[in-house]
C-alpha atoms as a PDB file:
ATOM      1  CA  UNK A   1     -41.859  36.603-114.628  1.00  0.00           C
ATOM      2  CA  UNK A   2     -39.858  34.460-112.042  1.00  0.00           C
ATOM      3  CA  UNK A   3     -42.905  33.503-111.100  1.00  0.00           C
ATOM      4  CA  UNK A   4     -43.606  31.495-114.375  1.00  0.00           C
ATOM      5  CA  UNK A   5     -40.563  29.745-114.965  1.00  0.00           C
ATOM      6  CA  UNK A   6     -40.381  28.418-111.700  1.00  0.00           C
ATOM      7  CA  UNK A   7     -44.442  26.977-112.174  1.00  0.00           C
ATOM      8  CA  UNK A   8     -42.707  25.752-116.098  1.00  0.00           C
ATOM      9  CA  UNK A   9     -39.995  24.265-114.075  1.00  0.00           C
ATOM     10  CA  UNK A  10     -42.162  22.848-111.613  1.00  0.00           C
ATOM     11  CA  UNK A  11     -44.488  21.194-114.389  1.00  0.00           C
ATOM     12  CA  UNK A  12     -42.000  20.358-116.983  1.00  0.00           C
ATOM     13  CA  UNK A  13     -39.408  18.852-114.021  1.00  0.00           C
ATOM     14  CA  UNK A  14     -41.129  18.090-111.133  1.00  0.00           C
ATOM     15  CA  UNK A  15     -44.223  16.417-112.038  1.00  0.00           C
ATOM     16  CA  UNK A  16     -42.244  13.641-114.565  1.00  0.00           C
ATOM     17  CA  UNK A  17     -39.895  12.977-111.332  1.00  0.00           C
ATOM     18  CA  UNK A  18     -42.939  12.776-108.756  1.00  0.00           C
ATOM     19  CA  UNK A  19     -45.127  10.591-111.589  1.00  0.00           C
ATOM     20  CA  UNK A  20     -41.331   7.838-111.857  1.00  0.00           C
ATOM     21  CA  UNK A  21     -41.504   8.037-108.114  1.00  0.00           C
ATOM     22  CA  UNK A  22     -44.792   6.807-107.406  1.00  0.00           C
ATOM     23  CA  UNK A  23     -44.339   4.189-110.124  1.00  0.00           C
ATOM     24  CA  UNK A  24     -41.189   2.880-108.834  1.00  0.00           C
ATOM     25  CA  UNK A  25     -43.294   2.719-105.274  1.00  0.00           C
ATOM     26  CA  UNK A  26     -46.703   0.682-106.924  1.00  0.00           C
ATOM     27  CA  UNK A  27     -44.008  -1.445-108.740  1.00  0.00           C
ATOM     28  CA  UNK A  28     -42.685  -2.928-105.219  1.00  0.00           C
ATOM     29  CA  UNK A  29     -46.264  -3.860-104.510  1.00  0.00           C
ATOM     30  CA  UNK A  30     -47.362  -5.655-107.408  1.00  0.00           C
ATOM     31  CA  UNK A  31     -46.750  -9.635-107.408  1.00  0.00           C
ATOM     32  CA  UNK A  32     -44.689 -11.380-110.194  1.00  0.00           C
ATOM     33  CA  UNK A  33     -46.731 -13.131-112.860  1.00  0.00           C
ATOM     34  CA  UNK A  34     -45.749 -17.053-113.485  1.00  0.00           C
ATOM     35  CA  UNK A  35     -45.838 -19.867-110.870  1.00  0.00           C
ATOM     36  CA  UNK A  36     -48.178 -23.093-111.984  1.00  0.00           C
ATOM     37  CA  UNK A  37     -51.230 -22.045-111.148  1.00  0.00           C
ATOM     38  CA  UNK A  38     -54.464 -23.834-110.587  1.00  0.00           C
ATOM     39  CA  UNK A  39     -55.866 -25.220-114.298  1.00  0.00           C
ATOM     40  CA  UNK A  40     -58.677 -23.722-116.060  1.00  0.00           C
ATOM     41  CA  UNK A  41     -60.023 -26.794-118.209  1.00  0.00           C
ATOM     42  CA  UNK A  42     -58.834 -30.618-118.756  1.00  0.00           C
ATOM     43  CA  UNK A  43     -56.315 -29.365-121.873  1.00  0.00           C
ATOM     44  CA  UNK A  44     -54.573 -27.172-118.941  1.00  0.00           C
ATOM     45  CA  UNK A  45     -54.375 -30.008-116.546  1.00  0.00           C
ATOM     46  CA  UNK A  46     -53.073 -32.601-118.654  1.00  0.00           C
ATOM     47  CA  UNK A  47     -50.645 -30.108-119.804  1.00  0.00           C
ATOM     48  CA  UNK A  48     -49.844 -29.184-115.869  1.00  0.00           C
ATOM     49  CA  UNK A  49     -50.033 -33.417-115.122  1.00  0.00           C
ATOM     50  CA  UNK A  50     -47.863 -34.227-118.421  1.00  0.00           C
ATOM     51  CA  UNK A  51     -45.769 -31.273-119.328  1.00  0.00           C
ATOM     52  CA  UNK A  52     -45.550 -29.671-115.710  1.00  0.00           C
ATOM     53  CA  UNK A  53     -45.486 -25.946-117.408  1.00  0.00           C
ATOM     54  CA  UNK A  54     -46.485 -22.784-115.648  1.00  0.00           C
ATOM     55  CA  UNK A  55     -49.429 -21.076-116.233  1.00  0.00           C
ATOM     56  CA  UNK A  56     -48.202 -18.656-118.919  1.00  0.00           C
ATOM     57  CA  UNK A  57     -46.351 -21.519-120.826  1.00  0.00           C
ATOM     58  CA  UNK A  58     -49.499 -23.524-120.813  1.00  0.00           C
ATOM     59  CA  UNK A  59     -51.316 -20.035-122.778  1.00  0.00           C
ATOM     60  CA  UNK A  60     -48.543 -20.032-125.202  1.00  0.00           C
ATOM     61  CA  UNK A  61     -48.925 -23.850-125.833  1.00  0.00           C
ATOM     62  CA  UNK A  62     -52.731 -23.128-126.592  1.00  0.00           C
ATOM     63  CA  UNK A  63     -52.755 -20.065-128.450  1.00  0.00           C
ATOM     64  CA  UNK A  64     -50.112 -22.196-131.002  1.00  0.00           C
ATOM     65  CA  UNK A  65     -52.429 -24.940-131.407  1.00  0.00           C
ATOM     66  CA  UNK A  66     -55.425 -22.799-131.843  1.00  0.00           C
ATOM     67  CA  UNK A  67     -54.122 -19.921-133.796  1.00  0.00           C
ATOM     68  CA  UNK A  68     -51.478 -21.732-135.400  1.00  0.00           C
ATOM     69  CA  UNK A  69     -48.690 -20.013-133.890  1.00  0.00           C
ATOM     70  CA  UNK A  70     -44.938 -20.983-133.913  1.00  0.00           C
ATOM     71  CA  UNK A  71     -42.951 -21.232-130.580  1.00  0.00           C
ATOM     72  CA  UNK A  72     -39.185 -21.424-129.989  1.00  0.00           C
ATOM     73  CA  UNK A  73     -39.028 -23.312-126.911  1.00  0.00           C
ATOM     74  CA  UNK A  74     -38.467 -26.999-127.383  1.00  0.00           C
ATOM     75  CA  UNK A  75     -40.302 -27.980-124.379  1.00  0.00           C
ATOM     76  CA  UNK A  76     -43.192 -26.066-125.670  1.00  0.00           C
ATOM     77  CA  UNK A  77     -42.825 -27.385-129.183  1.00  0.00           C
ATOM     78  CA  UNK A  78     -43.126 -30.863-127.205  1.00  0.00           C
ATOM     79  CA  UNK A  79     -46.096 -30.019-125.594  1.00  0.00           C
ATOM     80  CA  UNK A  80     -47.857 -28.340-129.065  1.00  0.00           C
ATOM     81  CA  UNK A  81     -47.096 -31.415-130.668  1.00  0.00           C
ATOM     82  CA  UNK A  82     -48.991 -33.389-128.101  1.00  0.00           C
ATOM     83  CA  UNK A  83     -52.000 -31.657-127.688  1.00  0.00           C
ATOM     84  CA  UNK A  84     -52.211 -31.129-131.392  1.00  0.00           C
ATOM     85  CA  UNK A  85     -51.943 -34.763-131.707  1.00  0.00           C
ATOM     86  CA  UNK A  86     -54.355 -36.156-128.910  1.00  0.00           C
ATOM     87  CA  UNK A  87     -56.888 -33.683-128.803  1.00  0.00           C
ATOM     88  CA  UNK A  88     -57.103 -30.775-131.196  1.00  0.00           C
ATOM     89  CA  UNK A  89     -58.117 -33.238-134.194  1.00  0.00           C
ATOM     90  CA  UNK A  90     -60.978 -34.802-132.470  1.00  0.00           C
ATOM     91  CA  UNK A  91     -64.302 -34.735-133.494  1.00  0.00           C
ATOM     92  CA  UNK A  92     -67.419 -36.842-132.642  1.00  0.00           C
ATOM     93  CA  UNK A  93     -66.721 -38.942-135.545  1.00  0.00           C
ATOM     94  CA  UNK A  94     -63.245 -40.216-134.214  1.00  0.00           C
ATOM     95  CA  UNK A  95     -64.400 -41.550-130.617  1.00  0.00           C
ATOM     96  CA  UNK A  96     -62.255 -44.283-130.894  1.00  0.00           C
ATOM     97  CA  UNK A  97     -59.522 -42.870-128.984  1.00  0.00           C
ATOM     98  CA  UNK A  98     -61.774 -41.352-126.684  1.00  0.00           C
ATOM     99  CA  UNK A  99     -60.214 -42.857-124.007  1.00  0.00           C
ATOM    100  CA  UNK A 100     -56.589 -42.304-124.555  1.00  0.00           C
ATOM    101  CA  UNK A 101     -54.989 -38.721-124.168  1.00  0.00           C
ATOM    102  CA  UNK A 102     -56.751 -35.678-124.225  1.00  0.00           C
ATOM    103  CA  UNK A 103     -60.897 -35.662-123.841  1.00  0.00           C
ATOM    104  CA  UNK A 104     -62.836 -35.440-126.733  1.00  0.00           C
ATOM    105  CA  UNK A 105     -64.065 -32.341-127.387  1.00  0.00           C
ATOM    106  CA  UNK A 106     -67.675 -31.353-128.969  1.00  0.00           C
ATOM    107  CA  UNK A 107     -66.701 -29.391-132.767  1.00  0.00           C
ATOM    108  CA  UNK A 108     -69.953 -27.655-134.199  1.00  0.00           C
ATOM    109  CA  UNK A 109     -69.924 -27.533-137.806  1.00  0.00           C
ATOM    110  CA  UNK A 110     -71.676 -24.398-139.646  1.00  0.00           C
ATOM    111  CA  UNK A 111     -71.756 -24.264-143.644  1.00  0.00           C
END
């Protein structure tokens, strides 16, 4: 019988405080997410080149212009603004400002 509550103990204790152990050591090893990062298209580098926002900021900026999305920050309500306005309204049929702002990007239209 003493047998069994010390294996319950063992399992019910024991392995939660051995599991929070060996998390707390893997934690130490991983690296912080943020810093600038290198960009992944032209929208990220002119948002790197005009905003200077780190890697994560320049996701949120995109996912609001793409999905619509609201943000808080005013620096990244700055930056939705601007690539809203240069480049996420451009179409083949509006090459005028082609060479101003963002690059124009190809929009394929399906009925």
């Amino acid at each position: 019988m003493a047998w069994a509550l010390a294996v319950i103990f063992l399992l019910g204790v024991g392995l939660p405080i051995a599991a929070w152990r060996l998390s707390r050591q893997l934690e130490s090893r991983l690296q912080p997410v943020g810093g600038v990062g290198p960009p992944t298209d032209q929208v990220d580098k002119w948002l790197l080149e005009q905003h200077h926002l780190p890697a994560v900021q320049r996701r949120q900026v995109r996912d609001a212009v793409m999905y619509g999305r609201m943000v808080r920050d005013p620096a990244l309500k700055h930056a939705t603004r601007d690539v809203a306005g240069k480049g996420g309204a451009r179409d083949e049929n509006n090459s005028a400002r082609a060479g101003k702002g963002l690059p124009a990007q190809r929009v394929s239209r399906r009925c």
